[in-house]
N, C-alpha and C. Protein backbone atom coordinates (compact mmCIF):
# COMPACT_ATOMS: atom_id res chain seq x y z
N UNK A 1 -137.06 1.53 11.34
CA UNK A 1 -136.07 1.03 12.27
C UNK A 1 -134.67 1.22 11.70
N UNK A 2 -134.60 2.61 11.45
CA UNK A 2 -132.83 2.67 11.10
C UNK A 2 -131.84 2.75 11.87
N UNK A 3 -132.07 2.27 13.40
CA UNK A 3 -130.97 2.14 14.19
C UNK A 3 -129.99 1.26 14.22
N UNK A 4 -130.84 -0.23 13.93
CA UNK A 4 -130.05 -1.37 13.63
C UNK A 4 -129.43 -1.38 12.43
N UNK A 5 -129.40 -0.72 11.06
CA UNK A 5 -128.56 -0.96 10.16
C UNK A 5 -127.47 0.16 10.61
N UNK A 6 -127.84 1.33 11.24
CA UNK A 6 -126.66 2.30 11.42
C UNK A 6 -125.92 1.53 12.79
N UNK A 7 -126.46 0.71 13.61
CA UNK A 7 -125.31 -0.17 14.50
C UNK A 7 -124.51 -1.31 14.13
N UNK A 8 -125.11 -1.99 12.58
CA UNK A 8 -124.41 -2.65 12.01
C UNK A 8 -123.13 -2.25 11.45
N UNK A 9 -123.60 -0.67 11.11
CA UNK A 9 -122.14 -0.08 10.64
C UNK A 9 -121.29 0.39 11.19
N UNK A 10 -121.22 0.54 12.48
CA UNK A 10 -120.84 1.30 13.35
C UNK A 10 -120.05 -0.39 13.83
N UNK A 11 -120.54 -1.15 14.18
CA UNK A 11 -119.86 -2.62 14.54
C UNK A 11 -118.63 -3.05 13.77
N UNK A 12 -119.15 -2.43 12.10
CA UNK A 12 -118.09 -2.81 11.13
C UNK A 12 -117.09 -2.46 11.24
N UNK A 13 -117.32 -1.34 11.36
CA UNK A 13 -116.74 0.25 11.39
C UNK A 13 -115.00 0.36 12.15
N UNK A 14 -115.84 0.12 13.16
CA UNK A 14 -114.86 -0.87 14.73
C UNK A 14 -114.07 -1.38 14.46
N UNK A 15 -114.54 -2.86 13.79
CA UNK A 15 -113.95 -3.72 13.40
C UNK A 15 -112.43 -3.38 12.06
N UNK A 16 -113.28 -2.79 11.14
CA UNK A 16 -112.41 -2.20 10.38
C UNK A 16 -110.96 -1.35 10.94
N UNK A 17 -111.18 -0.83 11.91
CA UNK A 17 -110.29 0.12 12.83
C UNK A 17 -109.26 -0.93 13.23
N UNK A 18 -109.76 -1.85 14.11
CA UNK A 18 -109.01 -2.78 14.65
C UNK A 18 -107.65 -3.56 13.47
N UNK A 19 -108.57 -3.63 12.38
CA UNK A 19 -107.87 -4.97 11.68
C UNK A 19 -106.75 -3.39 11.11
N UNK A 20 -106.84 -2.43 10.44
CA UNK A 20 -105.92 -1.56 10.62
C UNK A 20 -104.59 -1.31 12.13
N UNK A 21 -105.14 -0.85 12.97
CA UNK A 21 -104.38 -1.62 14.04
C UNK A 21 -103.73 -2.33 13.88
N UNK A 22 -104.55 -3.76 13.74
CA UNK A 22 -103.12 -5.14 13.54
C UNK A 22 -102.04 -4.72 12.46
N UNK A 23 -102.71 -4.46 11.49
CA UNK A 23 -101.52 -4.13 10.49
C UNK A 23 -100.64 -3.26 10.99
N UNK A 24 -100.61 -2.33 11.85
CA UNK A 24 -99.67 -1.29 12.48
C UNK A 24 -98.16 -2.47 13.08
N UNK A 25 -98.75 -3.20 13.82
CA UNK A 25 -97.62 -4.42 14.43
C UNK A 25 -96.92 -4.89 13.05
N UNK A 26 -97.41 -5.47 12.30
CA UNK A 26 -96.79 -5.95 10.85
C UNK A 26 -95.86 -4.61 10.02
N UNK A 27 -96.37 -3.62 10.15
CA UNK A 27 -95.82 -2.43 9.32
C UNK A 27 -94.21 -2.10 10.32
N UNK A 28 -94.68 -2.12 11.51
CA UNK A 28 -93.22 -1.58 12.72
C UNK A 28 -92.50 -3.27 12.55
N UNK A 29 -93.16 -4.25 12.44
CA UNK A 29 -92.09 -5.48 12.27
C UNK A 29 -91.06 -5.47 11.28
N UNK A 30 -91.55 -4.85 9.92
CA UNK A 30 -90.64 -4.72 8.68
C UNK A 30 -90.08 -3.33 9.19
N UNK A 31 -90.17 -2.45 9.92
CA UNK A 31 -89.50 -1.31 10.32
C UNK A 31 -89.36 -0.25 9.32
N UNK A 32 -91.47 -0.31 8.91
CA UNK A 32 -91.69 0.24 8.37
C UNK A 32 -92.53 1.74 8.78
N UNK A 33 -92.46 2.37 9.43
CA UNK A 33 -92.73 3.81 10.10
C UNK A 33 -93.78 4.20 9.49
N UNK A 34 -93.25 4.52 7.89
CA UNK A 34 -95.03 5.37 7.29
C UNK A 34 -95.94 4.66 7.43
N UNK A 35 -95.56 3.70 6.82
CA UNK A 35 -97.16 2.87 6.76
C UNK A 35 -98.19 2.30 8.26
N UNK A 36 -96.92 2.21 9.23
CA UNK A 36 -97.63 2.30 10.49
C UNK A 36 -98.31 3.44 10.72
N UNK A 37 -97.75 4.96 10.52
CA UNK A 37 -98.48 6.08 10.84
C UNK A 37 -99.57 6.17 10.01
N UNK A 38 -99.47 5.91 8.59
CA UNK A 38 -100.73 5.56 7.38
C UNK A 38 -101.83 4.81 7.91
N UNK A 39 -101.67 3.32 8.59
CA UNK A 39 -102.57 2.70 9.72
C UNK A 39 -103.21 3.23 11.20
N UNK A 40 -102.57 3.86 11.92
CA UNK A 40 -102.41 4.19 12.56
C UNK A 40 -103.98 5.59 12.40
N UNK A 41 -103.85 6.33 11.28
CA UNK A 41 -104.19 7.62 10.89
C UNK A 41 -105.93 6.71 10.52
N UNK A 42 -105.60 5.53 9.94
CA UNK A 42 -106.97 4.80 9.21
C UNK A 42 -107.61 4.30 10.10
N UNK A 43 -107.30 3.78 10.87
CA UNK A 43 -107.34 2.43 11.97
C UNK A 43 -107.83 3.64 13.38
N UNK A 44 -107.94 5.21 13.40
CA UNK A 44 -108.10 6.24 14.68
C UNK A 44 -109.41 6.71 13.76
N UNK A 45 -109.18 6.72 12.77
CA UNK A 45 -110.64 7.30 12.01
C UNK A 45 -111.61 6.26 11.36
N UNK A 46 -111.18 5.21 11.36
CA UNK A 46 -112.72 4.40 11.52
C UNK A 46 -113.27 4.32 12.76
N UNK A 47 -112.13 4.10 13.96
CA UNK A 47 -113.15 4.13 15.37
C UNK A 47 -113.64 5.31 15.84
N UNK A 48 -113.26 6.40 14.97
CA UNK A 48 -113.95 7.91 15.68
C UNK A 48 -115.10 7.67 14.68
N UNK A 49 -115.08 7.28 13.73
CA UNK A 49 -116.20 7.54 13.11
C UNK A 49 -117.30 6.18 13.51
N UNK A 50 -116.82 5.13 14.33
CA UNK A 50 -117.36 4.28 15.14
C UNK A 50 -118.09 4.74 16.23
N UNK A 51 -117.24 5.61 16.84
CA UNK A 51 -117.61 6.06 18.08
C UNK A 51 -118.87 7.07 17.63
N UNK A 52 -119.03 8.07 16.81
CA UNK A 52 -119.67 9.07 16.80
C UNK A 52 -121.12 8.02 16.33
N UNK A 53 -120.77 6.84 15.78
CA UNK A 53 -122.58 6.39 15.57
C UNK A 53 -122.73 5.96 16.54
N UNK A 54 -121.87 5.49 17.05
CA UNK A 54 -122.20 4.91 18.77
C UNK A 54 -123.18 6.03 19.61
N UNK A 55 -122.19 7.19 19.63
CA UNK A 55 -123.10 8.61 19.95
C UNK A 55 -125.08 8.64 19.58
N UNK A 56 -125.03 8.76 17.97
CA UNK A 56 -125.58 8.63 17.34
C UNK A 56 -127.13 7.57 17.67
N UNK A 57 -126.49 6.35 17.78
CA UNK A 57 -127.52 5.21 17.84
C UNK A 57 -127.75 5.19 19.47
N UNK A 58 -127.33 5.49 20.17
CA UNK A 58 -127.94 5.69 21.54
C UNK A 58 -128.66 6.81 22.09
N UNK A 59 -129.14 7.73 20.93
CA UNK A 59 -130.31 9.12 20.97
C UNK A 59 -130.99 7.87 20.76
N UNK A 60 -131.28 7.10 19.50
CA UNK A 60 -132.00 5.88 19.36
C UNK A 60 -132.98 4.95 19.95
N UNK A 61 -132.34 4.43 20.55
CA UNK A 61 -131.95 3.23 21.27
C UNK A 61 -131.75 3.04 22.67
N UNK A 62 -132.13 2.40 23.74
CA UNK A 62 -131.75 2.43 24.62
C UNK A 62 -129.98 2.17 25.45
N UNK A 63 -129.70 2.25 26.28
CA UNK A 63 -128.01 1.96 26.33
C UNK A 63 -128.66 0.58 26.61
N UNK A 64 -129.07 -0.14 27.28
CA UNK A 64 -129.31 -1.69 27.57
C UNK A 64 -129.53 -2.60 26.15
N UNK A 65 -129.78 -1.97 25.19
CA UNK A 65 -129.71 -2.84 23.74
C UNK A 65 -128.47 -2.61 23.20
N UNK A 66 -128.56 -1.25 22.96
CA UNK A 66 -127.29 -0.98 22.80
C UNK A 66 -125.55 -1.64 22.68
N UNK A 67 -125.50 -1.50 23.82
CA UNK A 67 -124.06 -1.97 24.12
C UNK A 67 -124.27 -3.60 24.01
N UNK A 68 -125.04 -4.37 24.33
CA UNK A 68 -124.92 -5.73 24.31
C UNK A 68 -124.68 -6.04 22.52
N UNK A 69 -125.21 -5.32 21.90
CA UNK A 69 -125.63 -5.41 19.96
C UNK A 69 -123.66 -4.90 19.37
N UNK A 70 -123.13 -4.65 20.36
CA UNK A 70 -122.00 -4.25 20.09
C UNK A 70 -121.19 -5.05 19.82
N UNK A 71 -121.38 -6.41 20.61
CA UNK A 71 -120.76 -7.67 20.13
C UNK A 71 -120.60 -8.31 18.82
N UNK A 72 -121.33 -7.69 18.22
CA UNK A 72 -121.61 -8.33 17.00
C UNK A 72 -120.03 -7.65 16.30
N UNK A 73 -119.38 -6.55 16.76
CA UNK A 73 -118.05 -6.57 16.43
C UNK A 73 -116.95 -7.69 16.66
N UNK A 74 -117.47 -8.51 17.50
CA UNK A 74 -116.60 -10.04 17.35
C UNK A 74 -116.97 -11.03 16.32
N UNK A 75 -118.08 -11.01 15.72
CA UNK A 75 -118.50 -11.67 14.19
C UNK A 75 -118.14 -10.69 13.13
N UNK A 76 -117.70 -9.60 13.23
CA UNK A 76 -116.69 -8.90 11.91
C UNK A 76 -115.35 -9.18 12.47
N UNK A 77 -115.14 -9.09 13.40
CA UNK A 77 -113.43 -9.53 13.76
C UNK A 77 -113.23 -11.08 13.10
N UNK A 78 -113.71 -11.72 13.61
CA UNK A 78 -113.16 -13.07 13.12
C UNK A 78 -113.55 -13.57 11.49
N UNK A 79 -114.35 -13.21 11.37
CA UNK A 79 -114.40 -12.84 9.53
C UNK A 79 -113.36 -12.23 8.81
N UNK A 80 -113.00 -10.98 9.05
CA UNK A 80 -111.66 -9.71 8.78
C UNK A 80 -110.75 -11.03 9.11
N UNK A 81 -110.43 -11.42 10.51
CA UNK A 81 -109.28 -12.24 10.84
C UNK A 81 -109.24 -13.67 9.66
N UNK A 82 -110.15 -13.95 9.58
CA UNK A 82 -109.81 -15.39 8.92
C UNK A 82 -110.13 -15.22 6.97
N UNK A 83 -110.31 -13.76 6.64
CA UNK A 83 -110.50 -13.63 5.34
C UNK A 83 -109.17 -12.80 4.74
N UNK A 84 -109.19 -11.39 5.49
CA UNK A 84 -107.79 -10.59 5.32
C UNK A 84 -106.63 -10.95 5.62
N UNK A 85 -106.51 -11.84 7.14
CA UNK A 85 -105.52 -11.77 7.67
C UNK A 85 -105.49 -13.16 7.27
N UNK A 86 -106.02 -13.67 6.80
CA UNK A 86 -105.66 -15.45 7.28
C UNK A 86 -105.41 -15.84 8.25
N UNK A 87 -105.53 -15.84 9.22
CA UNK A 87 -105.99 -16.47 10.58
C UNK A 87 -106.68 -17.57 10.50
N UNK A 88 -106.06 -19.08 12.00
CA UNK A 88 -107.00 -19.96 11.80
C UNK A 88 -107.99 -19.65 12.38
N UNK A 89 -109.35 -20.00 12.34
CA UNK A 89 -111.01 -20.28 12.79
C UNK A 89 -110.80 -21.70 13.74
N UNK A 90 -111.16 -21.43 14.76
CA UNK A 90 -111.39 -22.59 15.58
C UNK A 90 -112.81 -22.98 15.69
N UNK A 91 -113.16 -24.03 15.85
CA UNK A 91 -114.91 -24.57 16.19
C UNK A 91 -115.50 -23.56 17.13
N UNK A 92 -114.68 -23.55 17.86
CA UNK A 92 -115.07 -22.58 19.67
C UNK A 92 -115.08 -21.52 19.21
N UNK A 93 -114.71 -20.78 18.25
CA UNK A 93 -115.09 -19.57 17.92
C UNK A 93 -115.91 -19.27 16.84
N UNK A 94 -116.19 -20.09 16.23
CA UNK A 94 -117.71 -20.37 15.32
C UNK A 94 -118.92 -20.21 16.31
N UNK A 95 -118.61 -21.49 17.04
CA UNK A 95 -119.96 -21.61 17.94
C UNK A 95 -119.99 -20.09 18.74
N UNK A 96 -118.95 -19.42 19.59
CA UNK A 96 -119.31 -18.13 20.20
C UNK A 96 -119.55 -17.01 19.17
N UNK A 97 -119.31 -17.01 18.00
CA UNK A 97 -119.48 -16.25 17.12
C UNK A 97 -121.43 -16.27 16.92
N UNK A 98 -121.66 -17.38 16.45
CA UNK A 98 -122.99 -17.59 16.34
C UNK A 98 -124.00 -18.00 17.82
N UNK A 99 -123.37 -17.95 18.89
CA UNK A 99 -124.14 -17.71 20.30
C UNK A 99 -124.53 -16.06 19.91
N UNK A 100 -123.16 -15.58 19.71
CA UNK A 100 -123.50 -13.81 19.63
C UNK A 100 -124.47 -13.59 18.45
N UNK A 101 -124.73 -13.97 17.51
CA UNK A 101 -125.77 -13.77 16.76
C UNK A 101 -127.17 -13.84 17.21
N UNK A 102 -127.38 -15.48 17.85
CA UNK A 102 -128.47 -15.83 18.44
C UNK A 102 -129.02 -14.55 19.88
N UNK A 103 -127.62 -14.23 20.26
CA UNK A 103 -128.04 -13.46 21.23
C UNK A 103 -128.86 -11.99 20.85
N UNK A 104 -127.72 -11.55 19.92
CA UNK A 104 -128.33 -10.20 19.00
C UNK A 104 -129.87 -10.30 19.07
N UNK A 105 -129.85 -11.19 17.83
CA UNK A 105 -131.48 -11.51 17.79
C UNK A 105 -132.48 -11.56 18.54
N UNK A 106 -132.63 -12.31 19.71
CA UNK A 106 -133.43 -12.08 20.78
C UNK A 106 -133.23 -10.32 21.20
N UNK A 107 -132.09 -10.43 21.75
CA UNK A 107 -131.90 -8.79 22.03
C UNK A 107 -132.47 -7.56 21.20
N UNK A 108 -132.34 -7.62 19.59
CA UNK A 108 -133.14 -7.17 18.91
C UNK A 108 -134.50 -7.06 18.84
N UNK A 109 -135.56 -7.61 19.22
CA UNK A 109 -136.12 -8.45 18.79
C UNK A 109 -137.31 -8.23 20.34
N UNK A 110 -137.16 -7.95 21.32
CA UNK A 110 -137.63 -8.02 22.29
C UNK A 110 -138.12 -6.49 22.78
């Protein structure tokens, strides 16, 4: 079953892209240009290389597992957010964080 660890990475993957992204807003706030295009360049090639397992894990996999297992990029977002970025964690996003787990699982799993 190597679909689910290659969609785990592919979730990360995402995620990783994104939190590059954010840093793009922080880099143009200091009116800093390279390092936005430096982000910018990091943050387009983790999600292509997101996208292509996406490709990848749906030869796999059905699209109906699939895309729902994708969520699990909102339990690396708010991790990235509240570890890298320091961001606060609210309760409400614990609990939807770990609904999406519980959900995975069944979804996995069935």
């Amino acid at each position: 079953m190597i679909s689910i660890p290659i969609l785990l990475i592919m979730t990360l993957l995402g995620s990783v892209g994104a939190v590059f992204f954010k840093q793009i807003s922080t880099a143009l706030s200091a009116k800093n240009t390279k390092m936005a295009i430096i982000y910018l360049i990091g943050g387009g090639s983790f999600y292509g290389i997101s996208a292509l397992l996406n490709v990848y894990v749906l030869t796999l996999l059905p699209y109906s597992v699939v895309f729902p297992l994708t969520s699990i990029t909102y339990v690396w977002t708010l991790l990235f957010g509240y570890f890298l970025l320091k961001e606060k964690v609210t309760v409400k996003q614990m609990i939807g964080c770990a609904l999406i787990i519980i959900g995975c699982f069944i979804i996995a799993n069935s």
